[in-house]
PDB file of N, CA and C in Angstrom:
ATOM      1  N   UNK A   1       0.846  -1.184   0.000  1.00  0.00           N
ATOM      2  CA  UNK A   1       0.000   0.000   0.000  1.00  0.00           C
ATOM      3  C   UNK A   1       0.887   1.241   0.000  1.00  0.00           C
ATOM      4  N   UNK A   2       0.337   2.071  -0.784  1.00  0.00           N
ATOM      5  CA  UNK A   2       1.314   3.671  -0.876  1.00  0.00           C
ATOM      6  C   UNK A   2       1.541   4.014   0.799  1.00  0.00           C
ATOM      7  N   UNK A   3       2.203   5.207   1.064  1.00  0.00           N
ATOM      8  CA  UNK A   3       2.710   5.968   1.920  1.00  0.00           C
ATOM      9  C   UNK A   3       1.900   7.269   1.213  1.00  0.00           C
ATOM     10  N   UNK A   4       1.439   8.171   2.292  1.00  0.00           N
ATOM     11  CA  UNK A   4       1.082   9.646   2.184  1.00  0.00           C
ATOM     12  C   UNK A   4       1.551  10.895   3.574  1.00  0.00           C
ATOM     13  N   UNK A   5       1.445  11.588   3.392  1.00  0.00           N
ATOM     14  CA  UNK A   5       1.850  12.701   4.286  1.00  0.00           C
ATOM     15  C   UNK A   5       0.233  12.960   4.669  1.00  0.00           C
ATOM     16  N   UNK A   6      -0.278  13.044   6.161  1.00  0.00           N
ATOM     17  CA  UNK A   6      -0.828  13.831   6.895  1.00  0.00           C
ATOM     18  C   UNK A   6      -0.951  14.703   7.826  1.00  0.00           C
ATOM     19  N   UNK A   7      -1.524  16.073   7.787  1.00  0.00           N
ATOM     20  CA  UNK A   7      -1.483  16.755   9.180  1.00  0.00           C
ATOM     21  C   UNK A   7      -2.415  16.328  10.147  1.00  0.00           C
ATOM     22  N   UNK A   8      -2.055  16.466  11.687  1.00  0.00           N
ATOM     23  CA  UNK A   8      -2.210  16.588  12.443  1.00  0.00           C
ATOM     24  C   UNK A   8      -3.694  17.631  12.887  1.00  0.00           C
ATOM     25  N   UNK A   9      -4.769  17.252  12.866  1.00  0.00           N
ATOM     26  CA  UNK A   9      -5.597  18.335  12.546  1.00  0.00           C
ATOM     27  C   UNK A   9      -6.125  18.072  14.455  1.00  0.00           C
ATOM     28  N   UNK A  10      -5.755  17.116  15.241  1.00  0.00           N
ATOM     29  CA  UNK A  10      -5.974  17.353  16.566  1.00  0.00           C
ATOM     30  C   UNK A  10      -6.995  15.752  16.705  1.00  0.00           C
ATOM     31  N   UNK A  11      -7.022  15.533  18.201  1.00  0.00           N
ATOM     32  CA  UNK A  11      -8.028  14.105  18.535  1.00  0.00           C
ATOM     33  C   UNK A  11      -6.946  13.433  18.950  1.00  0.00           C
ATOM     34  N   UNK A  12      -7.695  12.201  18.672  1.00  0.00           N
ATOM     35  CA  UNK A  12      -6.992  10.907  19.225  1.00  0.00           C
ATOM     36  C   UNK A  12      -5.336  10.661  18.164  1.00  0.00           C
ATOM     37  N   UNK A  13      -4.403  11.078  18.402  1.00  0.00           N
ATOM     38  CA  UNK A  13      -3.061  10.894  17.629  1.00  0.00           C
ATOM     39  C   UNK A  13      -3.205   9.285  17.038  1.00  0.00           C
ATOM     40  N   UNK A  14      -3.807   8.480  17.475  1.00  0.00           N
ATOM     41  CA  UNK A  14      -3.696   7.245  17.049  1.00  0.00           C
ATOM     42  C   UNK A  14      -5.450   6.796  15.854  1.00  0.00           C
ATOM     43  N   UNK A  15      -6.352   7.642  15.764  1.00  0.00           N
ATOM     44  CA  UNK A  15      -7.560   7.761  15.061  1.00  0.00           C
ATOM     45  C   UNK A  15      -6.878   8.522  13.701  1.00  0.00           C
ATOM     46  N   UNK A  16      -7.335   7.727  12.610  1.00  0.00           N
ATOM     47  CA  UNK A  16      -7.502   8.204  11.498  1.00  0.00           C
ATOM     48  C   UNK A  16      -7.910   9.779  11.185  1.00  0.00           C
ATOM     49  N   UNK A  17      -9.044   9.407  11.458  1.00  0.00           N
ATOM     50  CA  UNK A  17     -10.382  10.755  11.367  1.00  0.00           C
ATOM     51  C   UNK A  17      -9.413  12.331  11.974  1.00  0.00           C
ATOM     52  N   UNK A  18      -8.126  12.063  12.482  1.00  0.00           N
ATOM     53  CA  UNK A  18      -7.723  13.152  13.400  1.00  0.00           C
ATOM     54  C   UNK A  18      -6.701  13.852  12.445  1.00  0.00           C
ATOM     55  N   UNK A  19      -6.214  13.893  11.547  1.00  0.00           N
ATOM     56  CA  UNK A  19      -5.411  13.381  10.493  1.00  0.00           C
ATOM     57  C   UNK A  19      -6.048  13.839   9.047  1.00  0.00           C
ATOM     58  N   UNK A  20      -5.409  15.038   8.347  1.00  0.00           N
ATOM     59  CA  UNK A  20      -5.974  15.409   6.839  1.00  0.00           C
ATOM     60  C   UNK A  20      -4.567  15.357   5.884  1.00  0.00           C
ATOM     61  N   UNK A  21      -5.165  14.851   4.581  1.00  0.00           N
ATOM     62  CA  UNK A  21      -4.367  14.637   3.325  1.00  0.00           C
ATOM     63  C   UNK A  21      -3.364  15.864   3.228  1.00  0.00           C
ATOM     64  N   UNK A  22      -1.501  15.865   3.463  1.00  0.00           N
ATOM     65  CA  UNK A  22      -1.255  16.831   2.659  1.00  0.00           C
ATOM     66  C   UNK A  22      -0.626  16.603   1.462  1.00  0.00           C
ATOM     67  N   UNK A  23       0.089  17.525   0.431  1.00  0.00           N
ATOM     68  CA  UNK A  23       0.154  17.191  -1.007  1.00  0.00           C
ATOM     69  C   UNK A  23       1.567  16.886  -1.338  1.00  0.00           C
ATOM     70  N   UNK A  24       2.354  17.365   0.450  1.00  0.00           N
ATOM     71  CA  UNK A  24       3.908  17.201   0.243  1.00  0.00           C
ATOM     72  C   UNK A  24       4.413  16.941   1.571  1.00  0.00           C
ATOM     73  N   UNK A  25       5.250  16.688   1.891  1.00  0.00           N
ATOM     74  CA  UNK A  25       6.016  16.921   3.037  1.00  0.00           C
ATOM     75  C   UNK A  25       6.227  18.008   4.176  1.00  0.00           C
ATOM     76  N   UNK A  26       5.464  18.042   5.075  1.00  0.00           N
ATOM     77  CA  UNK A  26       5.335  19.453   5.497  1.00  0.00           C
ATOM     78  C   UNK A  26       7.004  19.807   5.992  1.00  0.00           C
ATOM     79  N   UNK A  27       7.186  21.377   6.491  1.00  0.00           N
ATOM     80  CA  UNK A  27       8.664  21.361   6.759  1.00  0.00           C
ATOM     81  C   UNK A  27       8.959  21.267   8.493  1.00  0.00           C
ATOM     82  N   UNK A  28       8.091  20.537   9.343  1.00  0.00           N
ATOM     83  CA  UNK A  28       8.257  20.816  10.334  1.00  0.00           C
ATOM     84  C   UNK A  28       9.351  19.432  10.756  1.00  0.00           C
ATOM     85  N   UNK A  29      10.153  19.139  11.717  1.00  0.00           N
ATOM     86  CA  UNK A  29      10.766  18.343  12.260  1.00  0.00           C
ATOM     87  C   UNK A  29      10.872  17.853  13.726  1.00  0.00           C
ATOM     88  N   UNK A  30      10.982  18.765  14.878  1.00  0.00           N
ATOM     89  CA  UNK A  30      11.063  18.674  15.991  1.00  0.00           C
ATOM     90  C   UNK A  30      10.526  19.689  16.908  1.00  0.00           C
ATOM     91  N   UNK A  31       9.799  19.358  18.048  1.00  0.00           N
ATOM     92  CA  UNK A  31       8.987  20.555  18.764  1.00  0.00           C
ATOM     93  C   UNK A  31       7.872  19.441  19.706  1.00  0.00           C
ATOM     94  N   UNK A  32       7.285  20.134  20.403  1.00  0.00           N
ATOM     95  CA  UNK A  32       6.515  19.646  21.658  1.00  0.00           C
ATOM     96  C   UNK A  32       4.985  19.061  20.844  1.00  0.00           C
ATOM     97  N   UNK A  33       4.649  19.778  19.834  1.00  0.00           N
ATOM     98  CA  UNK A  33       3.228  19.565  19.194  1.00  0.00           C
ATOM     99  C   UNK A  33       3.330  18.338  18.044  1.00  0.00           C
ATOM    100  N   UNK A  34       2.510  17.317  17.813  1.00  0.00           N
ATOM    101  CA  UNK A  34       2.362  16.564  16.860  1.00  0.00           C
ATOM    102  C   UNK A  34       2.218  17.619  15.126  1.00  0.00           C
ATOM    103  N   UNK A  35       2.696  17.416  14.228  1.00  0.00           N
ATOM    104  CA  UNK A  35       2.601  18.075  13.208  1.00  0.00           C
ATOM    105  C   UNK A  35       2.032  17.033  12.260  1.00  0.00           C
ATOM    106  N   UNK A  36       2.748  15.994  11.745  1.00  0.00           N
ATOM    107  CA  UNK A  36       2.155  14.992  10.824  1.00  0.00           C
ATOM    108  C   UNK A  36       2.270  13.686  10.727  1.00  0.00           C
ATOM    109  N   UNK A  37       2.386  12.874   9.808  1.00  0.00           N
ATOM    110  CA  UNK A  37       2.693  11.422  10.049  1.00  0.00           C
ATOM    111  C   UNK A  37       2.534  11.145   8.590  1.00  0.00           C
ATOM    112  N   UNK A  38       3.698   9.712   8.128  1.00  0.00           N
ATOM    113  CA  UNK A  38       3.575   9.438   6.781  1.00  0.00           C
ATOM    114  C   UNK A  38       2.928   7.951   7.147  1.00  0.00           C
ATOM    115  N   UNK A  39       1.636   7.852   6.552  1.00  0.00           N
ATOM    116  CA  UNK A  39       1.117   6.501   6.978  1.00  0.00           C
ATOM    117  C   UNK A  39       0.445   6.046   5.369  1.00  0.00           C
ATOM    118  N   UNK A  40      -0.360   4.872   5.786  1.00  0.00           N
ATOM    119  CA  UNK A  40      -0.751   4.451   4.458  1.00  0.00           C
ATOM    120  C   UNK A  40      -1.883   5.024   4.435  1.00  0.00           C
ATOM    121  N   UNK A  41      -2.240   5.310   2.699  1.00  0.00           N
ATOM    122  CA  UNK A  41      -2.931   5.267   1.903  1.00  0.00           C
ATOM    123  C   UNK A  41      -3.706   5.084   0.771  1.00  0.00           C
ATOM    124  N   UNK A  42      -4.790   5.058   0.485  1.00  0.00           N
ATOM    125  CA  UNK A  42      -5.150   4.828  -0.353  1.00  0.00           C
ATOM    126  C   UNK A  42      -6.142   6.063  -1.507  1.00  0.00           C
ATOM    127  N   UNK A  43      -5.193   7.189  -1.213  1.00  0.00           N
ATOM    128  CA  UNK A  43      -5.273   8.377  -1.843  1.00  0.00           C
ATOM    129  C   UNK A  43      -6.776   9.054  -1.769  1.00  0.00           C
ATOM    130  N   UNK A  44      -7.554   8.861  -0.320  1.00  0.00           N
ATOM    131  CA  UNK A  44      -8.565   9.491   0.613  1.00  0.00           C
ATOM    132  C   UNK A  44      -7.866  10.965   0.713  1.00  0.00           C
ATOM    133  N   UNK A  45      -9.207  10.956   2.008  1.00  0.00           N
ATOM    134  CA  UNK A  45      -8.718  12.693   2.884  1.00  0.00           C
ATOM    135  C   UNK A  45      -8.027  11.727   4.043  1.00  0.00           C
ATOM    136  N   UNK A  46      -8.144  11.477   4.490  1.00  0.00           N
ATOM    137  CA  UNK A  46      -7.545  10.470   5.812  1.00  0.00           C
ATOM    138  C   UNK A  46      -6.536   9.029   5.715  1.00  0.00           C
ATOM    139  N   UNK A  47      -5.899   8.904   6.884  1.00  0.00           N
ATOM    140  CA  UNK A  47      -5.469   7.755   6.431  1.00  0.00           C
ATOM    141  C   UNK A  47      -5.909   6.132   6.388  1.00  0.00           C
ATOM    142  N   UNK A  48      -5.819   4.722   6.070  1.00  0.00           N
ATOM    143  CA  UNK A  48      -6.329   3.907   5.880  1.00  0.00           C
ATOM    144  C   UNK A  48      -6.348   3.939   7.435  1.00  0.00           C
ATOM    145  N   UNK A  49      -5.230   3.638   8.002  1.00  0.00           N
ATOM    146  CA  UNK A  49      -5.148   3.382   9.178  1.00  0.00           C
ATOM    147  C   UNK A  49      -4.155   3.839   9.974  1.00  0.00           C
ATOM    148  N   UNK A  50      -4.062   3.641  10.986  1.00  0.00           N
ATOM    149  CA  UNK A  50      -2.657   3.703  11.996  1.00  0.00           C
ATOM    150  C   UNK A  50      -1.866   2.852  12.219  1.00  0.00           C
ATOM    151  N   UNK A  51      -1.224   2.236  11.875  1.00  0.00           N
ATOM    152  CA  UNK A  51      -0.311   1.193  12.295  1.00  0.00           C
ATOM    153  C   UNK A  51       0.017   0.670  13.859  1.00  0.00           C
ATOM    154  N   UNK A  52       0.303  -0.213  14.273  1.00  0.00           N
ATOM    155  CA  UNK A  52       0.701  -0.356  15.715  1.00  0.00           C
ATOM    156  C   UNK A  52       1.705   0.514  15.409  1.00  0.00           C
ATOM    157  N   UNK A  53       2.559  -0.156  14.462  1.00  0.00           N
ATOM    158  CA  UNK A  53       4.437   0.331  14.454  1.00  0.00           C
ATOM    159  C   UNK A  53       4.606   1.999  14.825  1.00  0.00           C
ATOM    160  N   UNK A  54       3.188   2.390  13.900  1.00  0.00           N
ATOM    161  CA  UNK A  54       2.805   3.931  13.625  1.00  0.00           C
ATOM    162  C   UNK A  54       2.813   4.555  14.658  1.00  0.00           C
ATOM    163  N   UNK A  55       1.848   3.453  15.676  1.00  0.00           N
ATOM    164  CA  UNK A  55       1.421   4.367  16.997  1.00  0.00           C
ATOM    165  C   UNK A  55       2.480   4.270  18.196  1.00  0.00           C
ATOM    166  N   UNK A  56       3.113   3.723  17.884  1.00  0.00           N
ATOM    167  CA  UNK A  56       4.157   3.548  18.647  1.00  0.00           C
ATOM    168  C   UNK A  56       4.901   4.810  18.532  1.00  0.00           C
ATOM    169  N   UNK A  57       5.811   4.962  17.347  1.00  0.00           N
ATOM    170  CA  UNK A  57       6.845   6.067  16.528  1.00  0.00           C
ATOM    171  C   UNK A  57       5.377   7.509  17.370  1.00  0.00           C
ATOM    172  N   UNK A  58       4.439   7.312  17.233  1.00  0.00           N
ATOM    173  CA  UNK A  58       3.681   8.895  17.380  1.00  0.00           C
ATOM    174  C   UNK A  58       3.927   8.890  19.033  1.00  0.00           C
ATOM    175  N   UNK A  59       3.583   8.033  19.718  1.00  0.00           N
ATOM    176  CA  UNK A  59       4.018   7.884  21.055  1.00  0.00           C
ATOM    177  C   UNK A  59       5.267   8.405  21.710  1.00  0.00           C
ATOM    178  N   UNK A  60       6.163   7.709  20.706  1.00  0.00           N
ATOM    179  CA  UNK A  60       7.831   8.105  21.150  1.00  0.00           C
ATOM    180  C   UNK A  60       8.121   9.699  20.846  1.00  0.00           C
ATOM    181  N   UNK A  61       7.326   9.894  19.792  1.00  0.00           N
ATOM    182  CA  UNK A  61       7.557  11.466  19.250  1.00  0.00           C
ATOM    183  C   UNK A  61       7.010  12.413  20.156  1.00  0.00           C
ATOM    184  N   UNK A  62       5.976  12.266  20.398  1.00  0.00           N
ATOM    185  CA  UNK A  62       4.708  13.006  21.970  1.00  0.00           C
ATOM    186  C   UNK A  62       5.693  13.120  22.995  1.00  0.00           C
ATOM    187  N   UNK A  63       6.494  11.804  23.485  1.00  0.00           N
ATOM    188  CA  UNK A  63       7.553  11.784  24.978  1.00  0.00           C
ATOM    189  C   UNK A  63       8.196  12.693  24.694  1.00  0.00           C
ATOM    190  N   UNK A  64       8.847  12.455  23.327  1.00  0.00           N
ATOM    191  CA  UNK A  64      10.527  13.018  23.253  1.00  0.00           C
ATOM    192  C   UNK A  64      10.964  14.427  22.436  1.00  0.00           C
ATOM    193  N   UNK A  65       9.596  14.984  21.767  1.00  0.00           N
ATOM    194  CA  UNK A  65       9.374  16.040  20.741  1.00  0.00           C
ATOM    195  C   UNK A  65      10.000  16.133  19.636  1.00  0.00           C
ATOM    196  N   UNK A  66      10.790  15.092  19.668  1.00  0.00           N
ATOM    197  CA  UNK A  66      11.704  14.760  18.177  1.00  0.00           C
ATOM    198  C   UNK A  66      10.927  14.030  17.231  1.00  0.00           C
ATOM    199  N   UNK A  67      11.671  14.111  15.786  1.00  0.00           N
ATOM    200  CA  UNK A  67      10.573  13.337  14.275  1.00  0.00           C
ATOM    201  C   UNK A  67      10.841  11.756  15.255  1.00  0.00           C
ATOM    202  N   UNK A  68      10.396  10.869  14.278  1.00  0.00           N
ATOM    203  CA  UNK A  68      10.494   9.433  14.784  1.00  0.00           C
ATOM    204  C   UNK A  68      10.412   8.847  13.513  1.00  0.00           C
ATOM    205  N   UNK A  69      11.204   7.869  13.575  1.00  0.00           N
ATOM    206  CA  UNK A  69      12.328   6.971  14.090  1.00  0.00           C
ATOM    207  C   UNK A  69      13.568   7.928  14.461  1.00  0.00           C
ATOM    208  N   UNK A  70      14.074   7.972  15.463  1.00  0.00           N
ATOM    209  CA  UNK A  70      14.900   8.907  15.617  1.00  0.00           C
ATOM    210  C   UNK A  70      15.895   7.736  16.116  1.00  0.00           C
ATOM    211  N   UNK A  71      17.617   8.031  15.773  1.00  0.00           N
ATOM    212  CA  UNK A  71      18.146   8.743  14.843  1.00  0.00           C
ATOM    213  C   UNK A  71      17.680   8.708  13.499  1.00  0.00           C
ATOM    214  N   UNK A  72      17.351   9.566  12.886  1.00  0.00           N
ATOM    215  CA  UNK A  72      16.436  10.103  11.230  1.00  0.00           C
ATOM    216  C   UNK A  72      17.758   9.185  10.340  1.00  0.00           C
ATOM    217  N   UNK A  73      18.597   9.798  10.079  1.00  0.00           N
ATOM    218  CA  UNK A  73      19.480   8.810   8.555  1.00  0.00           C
ATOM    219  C   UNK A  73      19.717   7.868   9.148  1.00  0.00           C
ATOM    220  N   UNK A  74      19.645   6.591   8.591  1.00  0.00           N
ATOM    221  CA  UNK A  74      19.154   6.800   6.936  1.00  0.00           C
ATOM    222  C   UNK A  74      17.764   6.798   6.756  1.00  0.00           C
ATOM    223  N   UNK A  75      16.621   6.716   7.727  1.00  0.00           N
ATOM    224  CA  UNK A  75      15.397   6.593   8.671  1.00  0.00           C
ATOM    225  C   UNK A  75      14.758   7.250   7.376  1.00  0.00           C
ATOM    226  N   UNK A  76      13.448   7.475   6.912  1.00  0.00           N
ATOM    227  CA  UNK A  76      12.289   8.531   6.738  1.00  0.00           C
ATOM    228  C   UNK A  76      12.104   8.454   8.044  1.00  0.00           C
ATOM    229  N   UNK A  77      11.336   9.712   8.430  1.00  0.00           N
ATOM    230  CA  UNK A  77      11.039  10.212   9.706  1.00  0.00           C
ATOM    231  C   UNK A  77       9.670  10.245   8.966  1.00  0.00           C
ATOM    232  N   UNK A  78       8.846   9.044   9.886  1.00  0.00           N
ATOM    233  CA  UNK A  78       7.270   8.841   9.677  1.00  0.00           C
ATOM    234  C   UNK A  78       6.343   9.557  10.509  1.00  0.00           C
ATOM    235  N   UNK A  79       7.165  10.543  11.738  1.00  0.00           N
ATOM    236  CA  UNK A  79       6.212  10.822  12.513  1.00  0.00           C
ATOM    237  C   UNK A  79       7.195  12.515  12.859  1.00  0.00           C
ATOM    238  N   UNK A  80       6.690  13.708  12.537  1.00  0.00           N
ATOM    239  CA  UNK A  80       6.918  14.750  12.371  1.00  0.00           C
ATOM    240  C   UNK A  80       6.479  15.535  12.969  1.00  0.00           C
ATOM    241  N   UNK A  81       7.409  16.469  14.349  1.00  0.00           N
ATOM    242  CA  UNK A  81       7.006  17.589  15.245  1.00  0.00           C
ATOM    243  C   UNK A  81       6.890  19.082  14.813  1.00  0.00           C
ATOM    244  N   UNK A  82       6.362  19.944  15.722  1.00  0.00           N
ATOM    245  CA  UNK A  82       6.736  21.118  15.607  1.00  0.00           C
ATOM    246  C   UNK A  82       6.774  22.248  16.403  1.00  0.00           C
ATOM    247  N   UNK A  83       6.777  23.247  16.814  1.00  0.00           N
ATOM    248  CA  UNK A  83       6.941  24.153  17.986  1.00  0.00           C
ATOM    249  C   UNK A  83       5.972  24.561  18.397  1.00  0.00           C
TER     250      UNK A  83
END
């Protein structure tokens, strides 16, 4: 299944429905607030789903305010902060 970029539009960090389509990569990286997440899709407004793996990486990112998988290289950073 593809990969897409979503923002963070607020709710449950681990609910779909919380979560809107963006068209690129947003530029945020590290900070206290959830910003986005690259999860699957199937080219909706939302994503298919959340992954465990997903909710995990959004978890670690919430503790630690850093992107996730952190250390990032050679990583995509699937889960994206901001200030």
């Amino acid at each position: 299944m593809a990969l897409a970029w979503y923002a963070y539009i607020g709710g449950n960090p681990n609910a779909p429905a919380s979560y809107a389509l963006l068209l690129a990569q947003p530029g945020c990286v590290n900070g206290p607030i959830l910003c986005a997440i690259l999860a699957p899709s199937a080219g909706g407004p939302i994503p298919t789903s959340i992954p465990v793996a997903l909710q995990g990486e959004i978890a670690n990112a919430l503790a630690t305010g850093l992107a996730q998988p952190n250390p990032r290289p050679p990583f995509v950073p699937e889960v994206l902060m901001r200030p």
